[in-house]
Protein backbone atom coordinates (compact mmCIF):
# COMPACT_ATOMS: atom_id res chain seq x y z
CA UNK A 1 0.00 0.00 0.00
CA UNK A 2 2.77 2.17 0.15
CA UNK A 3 3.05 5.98 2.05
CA UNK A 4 -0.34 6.88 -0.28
CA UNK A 5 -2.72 8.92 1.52
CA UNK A 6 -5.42 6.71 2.82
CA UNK A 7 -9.25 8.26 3.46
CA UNK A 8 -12.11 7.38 6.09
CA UNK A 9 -15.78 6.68 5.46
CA UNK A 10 -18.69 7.86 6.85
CA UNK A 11 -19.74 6.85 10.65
CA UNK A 12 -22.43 4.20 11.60
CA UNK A 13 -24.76 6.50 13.11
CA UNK A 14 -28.25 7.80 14.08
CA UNK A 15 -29.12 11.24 14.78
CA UNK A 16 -30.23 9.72 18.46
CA UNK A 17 -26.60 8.00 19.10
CA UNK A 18 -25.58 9.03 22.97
CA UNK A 19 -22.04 7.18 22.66
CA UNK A 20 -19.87 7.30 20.10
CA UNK A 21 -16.72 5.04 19.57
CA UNK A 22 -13.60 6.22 17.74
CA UNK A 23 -11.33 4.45 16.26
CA UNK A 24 -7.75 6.26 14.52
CA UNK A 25 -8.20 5.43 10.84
CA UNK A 26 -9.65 2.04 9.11
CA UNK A 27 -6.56 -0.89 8.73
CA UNK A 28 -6.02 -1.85 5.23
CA UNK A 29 -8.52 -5.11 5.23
CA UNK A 30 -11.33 -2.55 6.41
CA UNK A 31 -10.36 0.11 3.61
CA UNK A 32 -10.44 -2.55 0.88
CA UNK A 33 -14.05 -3.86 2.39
CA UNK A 34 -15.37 -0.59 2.65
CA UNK A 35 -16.27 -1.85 6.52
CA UNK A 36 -15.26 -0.65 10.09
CA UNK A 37 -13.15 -3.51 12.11
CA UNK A 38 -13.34 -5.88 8.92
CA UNK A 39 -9.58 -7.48 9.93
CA UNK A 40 -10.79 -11.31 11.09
CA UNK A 41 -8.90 -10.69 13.97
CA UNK A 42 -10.06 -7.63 15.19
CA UNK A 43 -12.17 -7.41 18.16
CA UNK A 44 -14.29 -5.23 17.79
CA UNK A 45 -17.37 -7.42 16.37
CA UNK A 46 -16.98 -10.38 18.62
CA UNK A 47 -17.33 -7.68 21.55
CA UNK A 48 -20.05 -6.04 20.08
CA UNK A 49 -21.90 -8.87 19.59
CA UNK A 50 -21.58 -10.36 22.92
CA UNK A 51 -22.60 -6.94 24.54
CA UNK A 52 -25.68 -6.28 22.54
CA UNK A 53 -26.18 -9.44 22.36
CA UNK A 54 -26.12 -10.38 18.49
CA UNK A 55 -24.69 -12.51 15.99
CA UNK A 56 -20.89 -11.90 15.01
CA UNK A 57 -21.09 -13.86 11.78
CA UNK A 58 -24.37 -11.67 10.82
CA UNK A 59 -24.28 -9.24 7.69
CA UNK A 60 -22.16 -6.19 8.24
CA UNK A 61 -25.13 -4.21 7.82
CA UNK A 62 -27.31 -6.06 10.26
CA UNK A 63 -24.44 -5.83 12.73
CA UNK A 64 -23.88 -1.99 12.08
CA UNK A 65 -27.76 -1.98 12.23
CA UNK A 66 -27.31 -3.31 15.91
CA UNK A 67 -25.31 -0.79 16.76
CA UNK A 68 -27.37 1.99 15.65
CA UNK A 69 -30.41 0.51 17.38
CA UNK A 70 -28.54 0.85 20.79
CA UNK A 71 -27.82 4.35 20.19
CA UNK A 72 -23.64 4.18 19.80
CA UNK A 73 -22.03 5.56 16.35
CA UNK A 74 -18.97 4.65 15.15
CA UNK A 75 -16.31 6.52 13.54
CA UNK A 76 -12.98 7.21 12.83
CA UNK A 77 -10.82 10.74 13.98
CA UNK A 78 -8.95 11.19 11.26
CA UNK A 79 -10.80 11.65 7.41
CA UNK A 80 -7.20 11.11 5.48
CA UNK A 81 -3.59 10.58 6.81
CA UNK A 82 -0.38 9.11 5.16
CA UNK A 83 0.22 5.30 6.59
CA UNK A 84 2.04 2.35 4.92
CA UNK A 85 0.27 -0.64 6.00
CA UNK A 86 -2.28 -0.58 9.06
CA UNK A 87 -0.36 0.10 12.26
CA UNK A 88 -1.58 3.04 14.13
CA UNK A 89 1.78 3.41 14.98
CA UNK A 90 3.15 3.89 11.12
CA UNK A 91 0.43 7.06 10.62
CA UNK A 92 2.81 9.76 9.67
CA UNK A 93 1.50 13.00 12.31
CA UNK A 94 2.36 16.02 10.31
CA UNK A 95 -0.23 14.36 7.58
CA UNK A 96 -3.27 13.45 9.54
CA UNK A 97 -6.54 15.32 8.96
CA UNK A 98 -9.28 15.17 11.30
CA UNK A 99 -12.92 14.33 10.76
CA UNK A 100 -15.49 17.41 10.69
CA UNK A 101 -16.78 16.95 14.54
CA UNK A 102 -18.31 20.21 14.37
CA UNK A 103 -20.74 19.00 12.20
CA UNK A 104 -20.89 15.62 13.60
CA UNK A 105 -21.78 17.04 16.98
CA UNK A 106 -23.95 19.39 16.17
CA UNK A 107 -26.21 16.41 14.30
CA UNK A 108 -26.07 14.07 17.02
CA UNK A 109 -26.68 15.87 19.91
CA UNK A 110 -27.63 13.12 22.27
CA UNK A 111 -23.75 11.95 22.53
CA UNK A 112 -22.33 12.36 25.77
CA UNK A 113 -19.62 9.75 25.99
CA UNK A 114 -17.19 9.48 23.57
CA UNK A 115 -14.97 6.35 23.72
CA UNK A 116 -11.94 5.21 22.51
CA UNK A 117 -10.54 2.17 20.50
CA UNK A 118 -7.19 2.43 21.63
CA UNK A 119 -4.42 5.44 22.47
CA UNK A 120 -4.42 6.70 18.53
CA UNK A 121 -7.38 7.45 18.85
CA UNK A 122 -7.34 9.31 22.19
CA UNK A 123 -3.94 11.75 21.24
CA UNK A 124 -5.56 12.23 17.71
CA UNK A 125 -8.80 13.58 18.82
CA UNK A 126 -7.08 15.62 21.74
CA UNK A 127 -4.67 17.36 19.20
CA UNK A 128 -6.88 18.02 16.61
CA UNK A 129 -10.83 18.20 17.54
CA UNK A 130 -10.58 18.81 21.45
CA UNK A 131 -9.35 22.52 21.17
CA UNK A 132 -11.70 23.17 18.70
CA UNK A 133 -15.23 21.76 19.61
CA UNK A 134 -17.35 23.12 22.38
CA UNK A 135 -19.12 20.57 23.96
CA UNK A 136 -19.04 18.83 27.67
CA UNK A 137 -18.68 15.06 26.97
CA UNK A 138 -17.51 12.51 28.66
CA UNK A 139 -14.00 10.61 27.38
CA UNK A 140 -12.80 7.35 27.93
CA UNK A 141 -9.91 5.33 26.21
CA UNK A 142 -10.59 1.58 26.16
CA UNK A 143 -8.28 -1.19 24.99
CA UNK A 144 -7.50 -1.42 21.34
CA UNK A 145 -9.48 -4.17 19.70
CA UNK A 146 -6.99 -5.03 16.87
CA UNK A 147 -4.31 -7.92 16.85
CA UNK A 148 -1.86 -5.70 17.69
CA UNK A 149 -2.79 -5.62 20.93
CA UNK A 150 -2.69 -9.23 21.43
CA UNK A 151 -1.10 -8.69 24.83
CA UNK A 152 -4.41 -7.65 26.48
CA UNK A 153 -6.73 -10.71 26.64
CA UNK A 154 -9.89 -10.98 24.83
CA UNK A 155 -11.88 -11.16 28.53
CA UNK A 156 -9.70 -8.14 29.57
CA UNK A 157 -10.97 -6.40 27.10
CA UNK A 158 -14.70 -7.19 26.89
CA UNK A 159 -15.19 -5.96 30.60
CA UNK A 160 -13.72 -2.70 29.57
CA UNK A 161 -15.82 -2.12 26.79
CA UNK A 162 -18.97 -2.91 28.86
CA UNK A 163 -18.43 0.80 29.97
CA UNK A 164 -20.28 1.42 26.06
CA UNK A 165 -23.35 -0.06 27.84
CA UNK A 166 -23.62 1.88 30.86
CA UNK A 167 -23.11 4.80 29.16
CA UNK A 168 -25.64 4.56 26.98
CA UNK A 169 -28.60 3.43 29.40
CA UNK A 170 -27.97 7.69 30.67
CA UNK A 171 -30.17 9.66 29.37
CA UNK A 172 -29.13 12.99 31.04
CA UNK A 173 -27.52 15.40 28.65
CA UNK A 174 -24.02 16.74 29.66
CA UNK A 175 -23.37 18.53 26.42
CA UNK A 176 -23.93 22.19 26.75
């Protein structure tokens, strides 16, 4: 894949999400499918689907369905960035380019917790939306999902991520 510039795609997401998950920027396998978390060996879906309580092996659009129906939205921070390969950790910084989360928030206005997948994630969103959206949310980093953080277990990181649940049974607002 080389040191091209690689692009997002649009969020899984109603206007009545309350949590949103973020990941950095789709690997290669999810790029090529045109899917979020489409690496067999990715976490994501398997926790997911034991949280909500749905078939894994289900359509990608009746999983992303599932999603929507328990109000979380997915997404990634950055819209473009220059990586070879899929490794968070190969994303070159000077070229990332964030999301519009101006407009994002200002759509879904029922998100108040904003997780997420991993610490690429976190440090992109903090250097390039934080300082420039207004909102009160709640953050939380959970473990990364993908095989490359094989040195969490898979039960280690399922009862992090049931955090996504509790947060969205709130229903009080603490945007402003």
């Amino acid at each position: 894949m080389g040191k091209a510039r690689v692009r997002s795609f649009a969020p899984i997401a109603e206007r009545n999400a309350r949590v949103l998950i973020l990941g950095s920027m789709p690997g290669r396998a999810s790029l090529e499918a045109g899917q979020y978390y489409a690496h067999r060996h990715n976490a994501f879906w398997r926790i997911a689907a034991d949280l909500l309580q749905f078939d894994r092996g289900a359509p990608y659009r009746t999983r992303a369905k599932a999603l929507r129906s328990a109000r979380i939205a997915v997404w990634d921070v950055l819209r473009s960035c220059v990586r070879p390969g899929s490794m968070d950790a190969m994303i070159d910084r000077d070229s990332e380019v964030a999301n519009d989360f101006r407009k994002f928030f200002r759509t879904h206005r029922g998100i108040t917790h904003v997780f997420f997948n991993g610490a690429k994630a976190e440090a992109s969103f903090r250097r390039h939306v934080l300082p420039e959206i207004d909102a009160t949310l709640r953050y939380q980093r959970l473990p990364s999902t993908s095989p490359a953080n094989a040195s969490v277990p898979f039960a280690s990181k399922r009862r992090a991520w049931r955090a996504i649940l509790t947060a969205g049974r709130r229903h009080r607002r603490s945007r402003k």
